[in-house]
Structures are given as structure tokens and as C-alpha cells.
C-alpha atoms as a PDB file:
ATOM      1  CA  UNK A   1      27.146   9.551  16.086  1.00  0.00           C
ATOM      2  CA  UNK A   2      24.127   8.660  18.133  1.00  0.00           C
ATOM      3  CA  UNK A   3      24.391   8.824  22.310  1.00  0.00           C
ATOM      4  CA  UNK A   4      26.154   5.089  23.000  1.00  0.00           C
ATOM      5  CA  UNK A   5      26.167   4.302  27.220  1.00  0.00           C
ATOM      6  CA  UNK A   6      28.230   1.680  28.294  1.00  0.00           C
ATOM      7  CA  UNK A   7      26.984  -0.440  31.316  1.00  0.00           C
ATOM      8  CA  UNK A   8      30.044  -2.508  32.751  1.00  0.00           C
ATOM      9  CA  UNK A   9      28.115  -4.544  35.772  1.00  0.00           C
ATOM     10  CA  UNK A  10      31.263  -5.775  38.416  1.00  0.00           C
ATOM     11  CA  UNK A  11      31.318  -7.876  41.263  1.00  0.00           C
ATOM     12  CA  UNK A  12      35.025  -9.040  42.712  1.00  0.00           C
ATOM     13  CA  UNK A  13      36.292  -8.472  39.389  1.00  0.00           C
ATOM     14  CA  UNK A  14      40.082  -8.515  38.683  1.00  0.00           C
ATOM     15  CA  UNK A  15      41.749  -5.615  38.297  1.00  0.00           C
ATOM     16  CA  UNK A  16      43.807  -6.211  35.035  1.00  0.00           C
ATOM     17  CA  UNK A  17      40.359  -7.095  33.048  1.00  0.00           C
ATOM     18  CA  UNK A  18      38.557  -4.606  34.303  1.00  0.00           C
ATOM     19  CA  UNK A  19      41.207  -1.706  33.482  1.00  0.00           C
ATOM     20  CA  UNK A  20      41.542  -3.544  29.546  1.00  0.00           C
ATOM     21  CA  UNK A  21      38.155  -3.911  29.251  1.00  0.00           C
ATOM     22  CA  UNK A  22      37.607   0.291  30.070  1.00  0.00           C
ATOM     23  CA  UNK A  23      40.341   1.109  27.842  1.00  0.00           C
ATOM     24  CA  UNK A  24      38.892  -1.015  25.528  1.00  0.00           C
ATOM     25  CA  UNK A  25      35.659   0.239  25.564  1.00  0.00           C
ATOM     26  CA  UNK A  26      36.332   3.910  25.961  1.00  0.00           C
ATOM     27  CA  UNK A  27      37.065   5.473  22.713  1.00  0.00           C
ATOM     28  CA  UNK A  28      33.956   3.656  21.265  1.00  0.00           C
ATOM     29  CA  UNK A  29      31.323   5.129  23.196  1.00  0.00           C
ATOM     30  CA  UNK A  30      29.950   8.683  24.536  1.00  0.00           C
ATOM     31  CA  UNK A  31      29.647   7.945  28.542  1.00  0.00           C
ATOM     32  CA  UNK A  32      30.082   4.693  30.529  1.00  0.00           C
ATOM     33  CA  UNK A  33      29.389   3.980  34.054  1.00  0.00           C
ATOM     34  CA  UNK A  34      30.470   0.933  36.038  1.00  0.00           C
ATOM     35  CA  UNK A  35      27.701  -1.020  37.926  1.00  0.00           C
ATOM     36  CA  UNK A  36      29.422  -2.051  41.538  1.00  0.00           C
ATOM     37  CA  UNK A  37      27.657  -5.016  42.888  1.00  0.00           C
ATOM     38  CA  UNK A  38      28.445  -4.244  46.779  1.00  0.00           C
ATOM     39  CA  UNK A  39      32.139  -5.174  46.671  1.00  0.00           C
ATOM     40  CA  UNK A  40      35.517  -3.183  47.057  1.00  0.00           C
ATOM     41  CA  UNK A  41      36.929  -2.457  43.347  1.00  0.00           C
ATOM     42  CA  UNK A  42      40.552  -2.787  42.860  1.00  0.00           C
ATOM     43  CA  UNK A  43      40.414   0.663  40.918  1.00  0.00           C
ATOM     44  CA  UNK A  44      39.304   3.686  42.546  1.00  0.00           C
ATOM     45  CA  UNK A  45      36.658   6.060  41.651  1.00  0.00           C
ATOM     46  CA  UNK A  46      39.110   8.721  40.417  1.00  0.00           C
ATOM     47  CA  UNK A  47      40.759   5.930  38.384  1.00  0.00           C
ATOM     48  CA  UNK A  48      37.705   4.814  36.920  1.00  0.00           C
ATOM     49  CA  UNK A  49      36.648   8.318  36.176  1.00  0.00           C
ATOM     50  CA  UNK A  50      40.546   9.011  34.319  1.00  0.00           C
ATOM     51  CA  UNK A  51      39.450   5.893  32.194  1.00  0.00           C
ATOM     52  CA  UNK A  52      36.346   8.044  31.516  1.00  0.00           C
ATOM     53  CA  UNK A  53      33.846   6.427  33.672  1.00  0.00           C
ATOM     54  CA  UNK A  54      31.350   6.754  35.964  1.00  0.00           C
ATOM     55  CA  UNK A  55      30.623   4.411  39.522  1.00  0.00           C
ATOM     56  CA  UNK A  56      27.677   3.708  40.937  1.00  0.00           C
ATOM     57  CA  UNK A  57      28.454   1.386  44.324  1.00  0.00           C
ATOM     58  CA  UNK A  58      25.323  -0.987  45.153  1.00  0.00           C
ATOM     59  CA  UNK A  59      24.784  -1.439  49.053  1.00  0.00           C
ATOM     60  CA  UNK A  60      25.004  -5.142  48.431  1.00  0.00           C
ATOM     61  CA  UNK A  61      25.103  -7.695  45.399  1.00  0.00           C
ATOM     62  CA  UNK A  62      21.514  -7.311  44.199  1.00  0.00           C
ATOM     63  CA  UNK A  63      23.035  -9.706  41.215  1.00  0.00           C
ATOM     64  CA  UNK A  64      23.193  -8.925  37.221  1.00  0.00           C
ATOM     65  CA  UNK A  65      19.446  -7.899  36.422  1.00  0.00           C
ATOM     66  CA  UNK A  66      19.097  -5.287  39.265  1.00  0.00           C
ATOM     67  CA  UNK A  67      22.782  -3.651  38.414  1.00  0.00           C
ATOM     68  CA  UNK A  68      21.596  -3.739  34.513  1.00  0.00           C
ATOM     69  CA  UNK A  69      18.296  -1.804  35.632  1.00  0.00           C
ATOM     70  CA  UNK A  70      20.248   0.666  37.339  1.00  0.00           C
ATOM     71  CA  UNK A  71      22.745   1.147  34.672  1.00  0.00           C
ATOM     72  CA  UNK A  72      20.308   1.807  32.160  1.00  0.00           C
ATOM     73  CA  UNK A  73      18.438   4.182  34.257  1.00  0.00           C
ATOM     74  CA  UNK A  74      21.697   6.120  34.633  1.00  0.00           C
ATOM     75  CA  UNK A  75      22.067   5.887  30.933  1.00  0.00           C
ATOM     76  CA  UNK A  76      18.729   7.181  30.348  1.00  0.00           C
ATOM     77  CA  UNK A  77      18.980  10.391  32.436  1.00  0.00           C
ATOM     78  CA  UNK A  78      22.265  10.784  30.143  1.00  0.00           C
ATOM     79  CA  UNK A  79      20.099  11.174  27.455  1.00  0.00           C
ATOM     80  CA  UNK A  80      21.406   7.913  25.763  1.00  0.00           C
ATOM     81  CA  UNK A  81      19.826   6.497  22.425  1.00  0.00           C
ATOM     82  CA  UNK A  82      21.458   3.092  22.900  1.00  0.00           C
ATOM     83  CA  UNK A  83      22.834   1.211  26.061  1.00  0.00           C
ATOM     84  CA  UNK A  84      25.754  -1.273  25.275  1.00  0.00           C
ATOM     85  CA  UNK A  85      26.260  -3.752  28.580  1.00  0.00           C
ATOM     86  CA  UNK A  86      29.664  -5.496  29.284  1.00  0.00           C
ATOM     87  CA  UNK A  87      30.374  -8.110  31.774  1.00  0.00           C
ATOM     88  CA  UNK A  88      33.456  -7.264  33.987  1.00  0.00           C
ATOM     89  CA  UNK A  89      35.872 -10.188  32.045  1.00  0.00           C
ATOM     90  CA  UNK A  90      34.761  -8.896  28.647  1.00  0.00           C
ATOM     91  CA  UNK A  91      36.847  -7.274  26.176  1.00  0.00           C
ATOM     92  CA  UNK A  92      35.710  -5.807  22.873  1.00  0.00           C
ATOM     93  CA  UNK A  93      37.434  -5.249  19.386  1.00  0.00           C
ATOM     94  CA  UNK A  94      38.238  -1.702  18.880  1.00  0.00           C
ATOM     95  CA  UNK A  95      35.614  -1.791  16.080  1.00  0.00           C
ATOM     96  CA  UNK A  96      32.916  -3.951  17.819  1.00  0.00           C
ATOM     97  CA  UNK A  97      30.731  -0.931  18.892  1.00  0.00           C
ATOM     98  CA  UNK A  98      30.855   0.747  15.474  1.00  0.00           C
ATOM     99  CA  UNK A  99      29.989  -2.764  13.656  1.00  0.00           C
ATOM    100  CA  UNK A 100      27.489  -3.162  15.974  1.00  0.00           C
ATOM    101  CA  UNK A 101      25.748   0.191  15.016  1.00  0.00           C
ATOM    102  CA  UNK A 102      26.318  -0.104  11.545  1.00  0.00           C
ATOM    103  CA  UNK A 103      24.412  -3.408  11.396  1.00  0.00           C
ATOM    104  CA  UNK A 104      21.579  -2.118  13.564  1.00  0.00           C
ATOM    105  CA  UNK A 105      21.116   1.073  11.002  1.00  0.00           C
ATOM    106  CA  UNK A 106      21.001  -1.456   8.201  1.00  0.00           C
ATOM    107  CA  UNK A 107      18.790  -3.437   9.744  1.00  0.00           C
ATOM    108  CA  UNK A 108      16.522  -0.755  10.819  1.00  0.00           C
ATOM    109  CA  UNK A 109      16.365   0.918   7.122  1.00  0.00           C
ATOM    110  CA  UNK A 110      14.954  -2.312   6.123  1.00  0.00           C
ATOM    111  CA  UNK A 111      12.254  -1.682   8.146  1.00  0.00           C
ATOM    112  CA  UNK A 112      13.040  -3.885  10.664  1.00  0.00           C
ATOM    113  CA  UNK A 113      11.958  -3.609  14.641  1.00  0.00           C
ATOM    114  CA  UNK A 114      15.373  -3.841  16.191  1.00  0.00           C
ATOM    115  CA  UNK A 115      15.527  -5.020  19.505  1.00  0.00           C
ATOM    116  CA  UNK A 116      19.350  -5.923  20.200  1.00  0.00           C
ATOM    117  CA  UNK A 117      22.485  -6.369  17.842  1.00  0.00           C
ATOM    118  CA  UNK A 118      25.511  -8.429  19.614  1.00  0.00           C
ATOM    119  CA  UNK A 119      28.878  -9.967  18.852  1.00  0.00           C
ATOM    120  CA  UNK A 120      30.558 -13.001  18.028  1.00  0.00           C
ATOM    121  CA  UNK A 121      31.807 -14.594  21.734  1.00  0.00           C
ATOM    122  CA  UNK A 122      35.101 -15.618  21.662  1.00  0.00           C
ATOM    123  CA  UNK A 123      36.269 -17.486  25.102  1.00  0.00           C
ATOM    124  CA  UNK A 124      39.871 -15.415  25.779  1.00  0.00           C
ATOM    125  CA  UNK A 125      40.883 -18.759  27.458  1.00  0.00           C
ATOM    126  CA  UNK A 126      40.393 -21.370  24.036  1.00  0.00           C
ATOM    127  CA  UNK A 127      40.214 -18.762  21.424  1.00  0.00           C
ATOM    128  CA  UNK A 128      36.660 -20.652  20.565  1.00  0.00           C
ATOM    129  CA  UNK A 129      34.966 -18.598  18.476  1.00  0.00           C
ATOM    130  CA  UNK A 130      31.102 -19.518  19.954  1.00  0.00           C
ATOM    131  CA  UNK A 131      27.988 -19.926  17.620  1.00  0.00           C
ATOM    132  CA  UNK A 132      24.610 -18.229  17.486  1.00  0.00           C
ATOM    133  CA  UNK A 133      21.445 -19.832  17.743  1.00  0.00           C
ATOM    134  CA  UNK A 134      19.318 -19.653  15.363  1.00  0.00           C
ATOM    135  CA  UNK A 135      15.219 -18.575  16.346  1.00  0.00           C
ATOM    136  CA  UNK A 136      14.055 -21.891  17.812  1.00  0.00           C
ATOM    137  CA  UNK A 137      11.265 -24.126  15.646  1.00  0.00           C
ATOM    138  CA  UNK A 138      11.346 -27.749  17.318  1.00  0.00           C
ATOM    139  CA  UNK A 139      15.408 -28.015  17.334  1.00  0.00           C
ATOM    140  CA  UNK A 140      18.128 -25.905  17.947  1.00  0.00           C
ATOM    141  CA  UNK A 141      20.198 -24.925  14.764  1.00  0.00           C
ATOM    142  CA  UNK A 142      23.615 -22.847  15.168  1.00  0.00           C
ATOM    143  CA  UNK A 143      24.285 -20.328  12.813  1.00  0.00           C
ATOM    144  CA  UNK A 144      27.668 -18.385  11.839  1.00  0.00           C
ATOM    145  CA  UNK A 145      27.354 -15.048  10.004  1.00  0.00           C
ATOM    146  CA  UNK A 146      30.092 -14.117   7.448  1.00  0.00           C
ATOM    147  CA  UNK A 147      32.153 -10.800   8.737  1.00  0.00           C
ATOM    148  CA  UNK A 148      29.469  -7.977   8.098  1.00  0.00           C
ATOM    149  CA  UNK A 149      26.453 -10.231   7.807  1.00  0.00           C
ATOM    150  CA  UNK A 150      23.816  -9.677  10.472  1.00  0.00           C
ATOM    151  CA  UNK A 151      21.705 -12.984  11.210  1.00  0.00           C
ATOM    152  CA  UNK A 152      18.224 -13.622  13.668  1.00  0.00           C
ATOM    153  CA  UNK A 153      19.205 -15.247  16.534  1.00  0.00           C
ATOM    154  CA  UNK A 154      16.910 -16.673  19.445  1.00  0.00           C
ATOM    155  CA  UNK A 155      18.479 -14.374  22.129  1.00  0.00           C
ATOM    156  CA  UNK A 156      21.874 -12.396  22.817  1.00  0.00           C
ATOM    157  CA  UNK A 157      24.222 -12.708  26.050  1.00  0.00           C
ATOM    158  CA  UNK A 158      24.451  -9.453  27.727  1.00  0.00           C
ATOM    159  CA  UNK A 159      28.042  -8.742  27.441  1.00  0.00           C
ATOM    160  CA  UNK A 160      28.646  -6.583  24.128  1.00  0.00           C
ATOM    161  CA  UNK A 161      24.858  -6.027  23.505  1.00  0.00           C
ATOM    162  CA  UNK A 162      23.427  -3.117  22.080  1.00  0.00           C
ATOM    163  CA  UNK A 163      20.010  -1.922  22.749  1.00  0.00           C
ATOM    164  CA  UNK A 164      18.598   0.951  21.685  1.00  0.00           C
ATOM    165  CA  UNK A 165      17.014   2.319  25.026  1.00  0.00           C
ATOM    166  CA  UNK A 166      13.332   2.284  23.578  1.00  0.00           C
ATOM    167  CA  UNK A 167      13.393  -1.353  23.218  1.00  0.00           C
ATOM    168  CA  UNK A 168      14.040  -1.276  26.976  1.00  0.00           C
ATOM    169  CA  UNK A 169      11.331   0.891  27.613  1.00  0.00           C
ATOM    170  CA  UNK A 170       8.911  -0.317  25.891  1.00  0.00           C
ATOM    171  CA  UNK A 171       9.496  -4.144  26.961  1.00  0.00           C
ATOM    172  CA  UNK A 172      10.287  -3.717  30.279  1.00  0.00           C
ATOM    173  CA  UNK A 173      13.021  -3.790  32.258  1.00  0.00           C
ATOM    174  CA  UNK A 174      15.942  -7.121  32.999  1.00  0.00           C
ATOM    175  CA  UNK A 175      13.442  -9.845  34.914  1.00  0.00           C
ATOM    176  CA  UNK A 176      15.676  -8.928  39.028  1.00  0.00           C
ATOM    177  CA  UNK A 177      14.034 -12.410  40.805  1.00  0.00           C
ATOM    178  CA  UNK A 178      16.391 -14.106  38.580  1.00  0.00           C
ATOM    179  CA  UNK A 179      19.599 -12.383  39.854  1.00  0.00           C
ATOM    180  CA  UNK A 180      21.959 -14.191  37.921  1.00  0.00           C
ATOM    181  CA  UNK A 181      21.826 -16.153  34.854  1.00  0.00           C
ATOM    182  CA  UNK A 182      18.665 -16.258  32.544  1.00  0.00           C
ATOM    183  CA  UNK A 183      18.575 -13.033  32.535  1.00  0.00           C
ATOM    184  CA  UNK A 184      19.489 -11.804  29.591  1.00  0.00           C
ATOM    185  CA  UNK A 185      17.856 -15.258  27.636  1.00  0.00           C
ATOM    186  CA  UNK A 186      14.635 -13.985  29.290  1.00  0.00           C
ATOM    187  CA  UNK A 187      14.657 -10.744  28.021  1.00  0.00           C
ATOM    188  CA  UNK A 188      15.527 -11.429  24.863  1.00  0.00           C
ATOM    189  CA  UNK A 189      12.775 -13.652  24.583  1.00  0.00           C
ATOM    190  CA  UNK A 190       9.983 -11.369  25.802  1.00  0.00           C
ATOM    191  CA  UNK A 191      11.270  -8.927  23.234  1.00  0.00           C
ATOM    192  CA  UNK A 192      10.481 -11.113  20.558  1.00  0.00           C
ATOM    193  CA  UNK A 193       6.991 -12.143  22.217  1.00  0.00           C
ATOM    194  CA  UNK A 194       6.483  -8.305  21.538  1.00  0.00           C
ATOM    195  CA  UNK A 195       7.501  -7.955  18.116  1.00  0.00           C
ATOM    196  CA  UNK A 196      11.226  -7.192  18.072  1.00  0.00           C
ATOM    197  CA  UNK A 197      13.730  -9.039  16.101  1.00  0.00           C
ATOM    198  CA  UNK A 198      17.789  -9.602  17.937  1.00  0.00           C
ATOM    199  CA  UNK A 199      20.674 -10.182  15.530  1.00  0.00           C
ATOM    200  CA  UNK A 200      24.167 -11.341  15.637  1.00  0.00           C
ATOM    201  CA  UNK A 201      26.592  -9.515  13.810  1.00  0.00           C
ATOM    202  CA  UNK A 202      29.748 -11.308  12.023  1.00  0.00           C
ATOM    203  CA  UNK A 203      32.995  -9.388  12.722  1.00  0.00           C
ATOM    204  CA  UNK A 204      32.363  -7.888  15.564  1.00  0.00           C
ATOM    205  CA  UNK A 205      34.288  -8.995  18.079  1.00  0.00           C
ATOM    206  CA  UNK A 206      34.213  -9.769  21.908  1.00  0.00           C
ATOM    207  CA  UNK A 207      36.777 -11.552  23.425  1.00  0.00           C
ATOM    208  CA  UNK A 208      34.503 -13.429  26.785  1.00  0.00           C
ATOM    209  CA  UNK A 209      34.703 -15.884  29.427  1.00  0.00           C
ATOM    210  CA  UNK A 210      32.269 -18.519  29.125  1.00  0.00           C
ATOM    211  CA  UNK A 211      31.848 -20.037  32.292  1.00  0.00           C
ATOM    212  CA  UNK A 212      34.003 -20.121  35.424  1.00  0.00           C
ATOM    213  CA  UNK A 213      35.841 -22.687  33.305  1.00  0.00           C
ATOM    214  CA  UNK A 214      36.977 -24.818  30.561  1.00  0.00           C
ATOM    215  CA  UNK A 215      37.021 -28.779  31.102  1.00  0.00           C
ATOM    216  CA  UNK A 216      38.208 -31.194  27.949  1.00  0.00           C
ATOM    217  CA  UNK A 217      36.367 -34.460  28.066  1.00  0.00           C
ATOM    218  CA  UNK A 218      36.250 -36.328  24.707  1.00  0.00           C
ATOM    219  CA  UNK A 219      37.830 -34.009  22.526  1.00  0.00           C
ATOM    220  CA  UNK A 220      34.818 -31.457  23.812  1.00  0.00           C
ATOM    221  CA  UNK A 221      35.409 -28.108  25.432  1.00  0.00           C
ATOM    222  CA  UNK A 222      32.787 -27.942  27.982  1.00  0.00           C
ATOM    223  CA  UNK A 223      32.059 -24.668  30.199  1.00  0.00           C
ATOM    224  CA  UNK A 224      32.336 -25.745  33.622  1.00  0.00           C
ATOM    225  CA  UNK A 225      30.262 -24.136  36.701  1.00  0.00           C
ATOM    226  CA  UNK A 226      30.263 -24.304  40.370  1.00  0.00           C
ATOM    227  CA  UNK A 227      27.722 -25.869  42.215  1.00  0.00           C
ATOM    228  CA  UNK A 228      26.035 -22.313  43.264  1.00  0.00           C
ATOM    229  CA  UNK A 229      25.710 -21.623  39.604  1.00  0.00           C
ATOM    230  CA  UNK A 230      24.520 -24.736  38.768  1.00  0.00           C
ATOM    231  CA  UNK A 231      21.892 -23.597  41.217  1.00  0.00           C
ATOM    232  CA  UNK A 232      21.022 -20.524  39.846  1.00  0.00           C
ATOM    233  CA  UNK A 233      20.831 -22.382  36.006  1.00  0.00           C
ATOM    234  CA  UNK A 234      18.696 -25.023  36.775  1.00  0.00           C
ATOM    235  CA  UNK A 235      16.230 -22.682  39.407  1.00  0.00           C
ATOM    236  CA  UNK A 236      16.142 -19.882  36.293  1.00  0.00           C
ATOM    237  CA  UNK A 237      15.457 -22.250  33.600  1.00  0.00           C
ATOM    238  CA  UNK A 238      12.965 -24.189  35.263  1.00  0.00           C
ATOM    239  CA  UNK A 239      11.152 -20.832  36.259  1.00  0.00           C
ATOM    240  CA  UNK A 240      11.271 -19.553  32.601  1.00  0.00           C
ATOM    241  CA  UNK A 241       8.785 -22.771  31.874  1.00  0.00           C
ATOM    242  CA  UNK A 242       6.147 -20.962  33.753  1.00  0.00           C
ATOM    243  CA  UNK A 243       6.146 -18.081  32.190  1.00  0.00           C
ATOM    244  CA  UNK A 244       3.418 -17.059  29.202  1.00  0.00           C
ATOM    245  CA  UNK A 245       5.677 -15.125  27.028  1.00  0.00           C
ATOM    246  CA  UNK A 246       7.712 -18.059  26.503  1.00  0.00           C
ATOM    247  CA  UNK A 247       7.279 -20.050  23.742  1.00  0.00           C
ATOM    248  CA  UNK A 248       6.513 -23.599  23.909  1.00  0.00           C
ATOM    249  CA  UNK A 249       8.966 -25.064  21.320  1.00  0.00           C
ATOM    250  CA  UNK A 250      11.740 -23.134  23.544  1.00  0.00           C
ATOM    251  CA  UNK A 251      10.704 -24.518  26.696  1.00  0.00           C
ATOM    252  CA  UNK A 252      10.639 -28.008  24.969  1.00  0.00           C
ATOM    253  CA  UNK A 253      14.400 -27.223  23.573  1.00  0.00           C
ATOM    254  CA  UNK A 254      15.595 -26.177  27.073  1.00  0.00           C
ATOM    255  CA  UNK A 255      13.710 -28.735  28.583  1.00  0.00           C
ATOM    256  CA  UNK A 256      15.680 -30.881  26.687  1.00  0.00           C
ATOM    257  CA  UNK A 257      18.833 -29.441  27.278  1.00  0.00           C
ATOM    258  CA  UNK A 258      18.137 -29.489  30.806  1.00  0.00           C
ATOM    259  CA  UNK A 259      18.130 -33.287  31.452  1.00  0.00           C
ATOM    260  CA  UNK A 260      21.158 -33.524  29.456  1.00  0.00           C
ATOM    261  CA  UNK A 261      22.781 -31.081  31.810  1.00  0.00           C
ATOM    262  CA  UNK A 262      21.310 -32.683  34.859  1.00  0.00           C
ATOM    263  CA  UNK A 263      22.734 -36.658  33.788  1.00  0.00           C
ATOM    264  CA  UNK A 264      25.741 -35.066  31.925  1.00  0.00           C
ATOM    265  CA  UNK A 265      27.118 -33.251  35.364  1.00  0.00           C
ATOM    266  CA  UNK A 266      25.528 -36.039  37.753  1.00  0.00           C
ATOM    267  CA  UNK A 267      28.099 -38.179  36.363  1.00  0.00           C
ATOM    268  CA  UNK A 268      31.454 -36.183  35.804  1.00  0.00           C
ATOM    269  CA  UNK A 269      30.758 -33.079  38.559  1.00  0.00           C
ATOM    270  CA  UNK A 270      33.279 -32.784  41.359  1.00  0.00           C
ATOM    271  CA  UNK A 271      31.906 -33.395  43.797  1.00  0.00           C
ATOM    272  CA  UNK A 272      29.274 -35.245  42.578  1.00  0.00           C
ATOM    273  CA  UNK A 273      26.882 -34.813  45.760  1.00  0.00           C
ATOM    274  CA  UNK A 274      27.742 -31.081  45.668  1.00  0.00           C
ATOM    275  CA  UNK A 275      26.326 -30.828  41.894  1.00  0.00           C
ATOM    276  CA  UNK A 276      23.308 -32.806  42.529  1.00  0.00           C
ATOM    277  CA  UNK A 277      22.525 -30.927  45.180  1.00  0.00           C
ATOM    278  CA  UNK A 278      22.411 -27.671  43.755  1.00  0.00           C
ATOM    279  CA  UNK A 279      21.015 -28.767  40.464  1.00  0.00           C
ATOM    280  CA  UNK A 280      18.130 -30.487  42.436  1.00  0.00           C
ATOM    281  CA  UNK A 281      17.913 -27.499  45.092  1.00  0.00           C
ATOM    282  CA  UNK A 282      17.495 -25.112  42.334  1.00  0.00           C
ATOM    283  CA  UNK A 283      14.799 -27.346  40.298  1.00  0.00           C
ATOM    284  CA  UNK A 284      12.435 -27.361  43.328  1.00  0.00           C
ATOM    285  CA  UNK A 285      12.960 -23.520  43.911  1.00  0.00           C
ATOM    286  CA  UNK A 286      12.324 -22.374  40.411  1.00  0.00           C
ATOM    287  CA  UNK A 287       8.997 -24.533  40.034  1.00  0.00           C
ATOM    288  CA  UNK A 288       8.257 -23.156  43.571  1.00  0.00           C
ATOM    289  CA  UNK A 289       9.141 -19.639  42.671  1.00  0.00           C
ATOM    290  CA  UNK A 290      11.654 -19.126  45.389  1.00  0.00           C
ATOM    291  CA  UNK A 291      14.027 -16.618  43.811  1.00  0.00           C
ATOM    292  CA  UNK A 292      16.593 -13.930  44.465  1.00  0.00           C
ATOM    293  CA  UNK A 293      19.719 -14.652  45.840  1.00  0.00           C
ATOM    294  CA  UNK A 294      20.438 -18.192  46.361  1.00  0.00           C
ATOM    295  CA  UNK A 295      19.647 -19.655  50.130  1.00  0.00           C
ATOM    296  CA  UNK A 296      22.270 -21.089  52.341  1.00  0.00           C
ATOM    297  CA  UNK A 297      22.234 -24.730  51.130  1.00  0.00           C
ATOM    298  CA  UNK A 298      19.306 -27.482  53.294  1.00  0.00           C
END
């Protein structure tokens, strides 16, 4: 078995998930260390490291992409081939990790440039088992592998990829300005501006909350955000049209998506002025390049 390092980044996360998601993930790798994003854990160092994990505590939430970087720093003075990342709400199969790296060695044998494998997403709240998306052309096209089947995909969440650490050497490290959200669509995307391929993996398995929640409105399941996210989405993915490495089908696509998002949560957000707001806010500051941590509102 190859060195595997498990990143878990946390910030307030609750107890419970954070204990299933370590015992979880445990047996299925060779180290882990858990990311603390300047906030008092419910479990304590010693219990972390009787779950087999290491802590590093941040001074203060320096949000996903910073923690990320530091993890797989850590994981590279381990001496770790590959870095798997979790979110703190995550929860994988107890095969995930091994399908995960028997896809990528398939892959690879084929002569392939792997960049990132990842898992199928399924919310632990609707038991929705969520698509990929397909490399974009001028549309967006979801794909579905069978169980085994490894299929391109435009870009991978974080939670339950696995990256061999040369990819993230070679490409650079998690984009920090962003903080939160992005950050992960980003990277992926400037690894395939350098040549690397990502692929989603059918069968493996990663039970994930998608959103901060789930809202039914005409039979749909929408992921539902607060304002302050909203902020960070719309600030992030109006940024991410500036830059070079992206390319211009997939800033048309998002673009897109976007307005949809803006008139879509304009009319059903609550409170309405509160969405606006922050989805407006966070326009101006990402074509302004204002990032980091979100300011305190105007």
C-alpha cells in the first residue's frame, strides 16, 4: 500500500460527525491529521490522537484553502504519496479509499496524467445520490459512472478527494484569497489547464452535506445557503472570470449559472434584502479583487 494522509479541515464542527467521520476514515489510511480552523474542538487532542490522529490548531479561521495548504504540508513531511481531504460532516464508505486507489492505478497504467480521483456525493440528509459533471464544451452535461467505472469530470469537491501529492506540487498549492468556496473548483481547473485529467469513481462512496441545507420547492431539492455564503459564492465565482487559466466556455457556463442563482434566490431567499445584499456585496468584491475573509456587511 502506498503512503495515504488524510486531511480532515474543522471549524465548529459537531462532535458526533467528527468522531464517525475519524472512525470512518481510520482503518483506510496510513496517518491523518485534523486541520483546526481557530475554534475549540469538542474532542480533545488525546482523543483525536486514540482515533489515530494528529491536530494542528490554527490561531484563527484562515478558511478552507489555507487549512488544506497546511494539511498537505504536514502530509508531505510524512512522506505521503497521496493526500485524501475530508470536510468535517463527511463520512466515507469503508471501501471508498481503496476504490479510490484502485481507479487511480488503472487510470495511471493507461498512461494517463492523474490529477485527482473522488467519490460519488451522497447528501446524509436526502440520501441524493449527486451527479458529476462532465468536462465543460458550451453546456454542462451530468454524468453517472456504473460501480467501478472511472469517468472525466470538470472538477472534484474536496471532501473524499485523492491527490497524489505531486499533482499538488507541481500545480501549486489551494488558491487562500478565496477562503471558502471555489476553492477546490479552482484548483481543479488549473490542473487541467496544466495537463492533468480528474475522475469520478462509481462505487465509492461518501456520505456529504451539501449545503447548510435542503429546501423543497417544486418537487426540487435545492441546497440552501446563508447570506454570508452566498457572499463568498458569488465574490469567488465572479473572481474566477478573471483569471487566465480558466477556460472561456466555463466562465460562460458559470456565468450562466450565476444569473440563475442571483434571480432564483432574489425571489424565494429569506430575507430577501439579506440575500441580495450579500450576493450583490460579493459581485462587486470579486470583480474588485477584495478577498479573504468576508467584511462586516456596508
Amino acid at each position: 500500500m502506498p503512503s495515504i494522509v488524510a486531511v480532515v479541515v474543522t471549524y465548529q464542527p459537531v462532535g458526533e460527525l467528527l468522531a464517525r467521520l475519524l472512525q470512518a476514515l481510520a482503518p483506510q489510511i496510513t496517518a491523518g491529521v485534523v486541520v483546526n480552523n481557530g475554534c475549540t474542538l469538542p474532542l480533545t487532542d488525546d482523543a483525536l490522537r486514540q482515533l489515530g490522529f494528529s491536530v494542528l490548531h490554527q490561531k484563527s479561521n484562515t478558511g478552507v484553502a489555507c487549512a488544506l495548504n497546511t494539511g498537505f504540508l504536514w502530509a508531505q513531511g510524512q512522506g505521503a504519496e497521496f493526500v485524501i481531504s475530508f470536510d468535517q460532516d463527511s463520512e466515507p464508505a469503508a471501501d471508498m479509499v481503496e476504490c479510490l486507489l484502485r481507479a487511480y492505478q488503472g487510470l495511471v497504467s493507461q498512461g494517463l496524467q492523474v490529477g485527482a480521483v473522488g467519490p460519488e456525493q451522497v447528501d446524509r440528509r436526502t440520501a441524493r445520490r449527486a451527479p458529476f459533471m462532465a468536462p465543460i464544451a458550451w453546456r454542462r452535461r451530468h454524468v453517472v459512472p456504473a460501480v467501478g467505472q472511472a469517468v472525466e469530470v470538470d472538477h472534484l469537491i474536496s471532501s473524499g478527494c485523492l491527490v497524489p501529492l505531486r499533482a499538488w506540487t507541481r500545480c501549486g498549492a489551494f488558491l487562500e484569497p478565496l477562503f471558502i468556496d471555489y476553492v477546490d473548483i479552482e484548483w481543479s481547473l488549473r490542473l487541467r489547464h496544466f495537463g492533468w485529467h480528474l475522475y469520478g469513481v462509481g462505487g465509492a462512496t461518501l456520505l456529504h452535506s451539501i449545503g447548510d441545507a435542503v429546501k423543497h420547492w417544486r418537487g426540487r431539492q435545492i441546497p440552501w445557503h446563508s447570506p454570508l455564503r452566498h457572499y463568498y459564492l458569488f465574490r469567488n465565482a465572479i473572481y474566477l472570470q478573471k483569471l487566465p487559466h480558466i477556460p472561456l466556455n466555463w466562465k460562460l457556463s458559470d456565468a450562466l449559472q450565476l444569473l440563475k442563482k442571483l434571480i432564483f434566490f432574489t425571489l424565494v431567499g429569506r430575507p430577501r434584502v439579506a440575500h441580495l445584499g450579500a450576493m450583490l456585496r460579493g459581485m462587486r468584491d470579486g470583480w474588485c479583487g477584495r478577498l479573504g475573509s468576508a467584511p462586516e456587511p456596508d
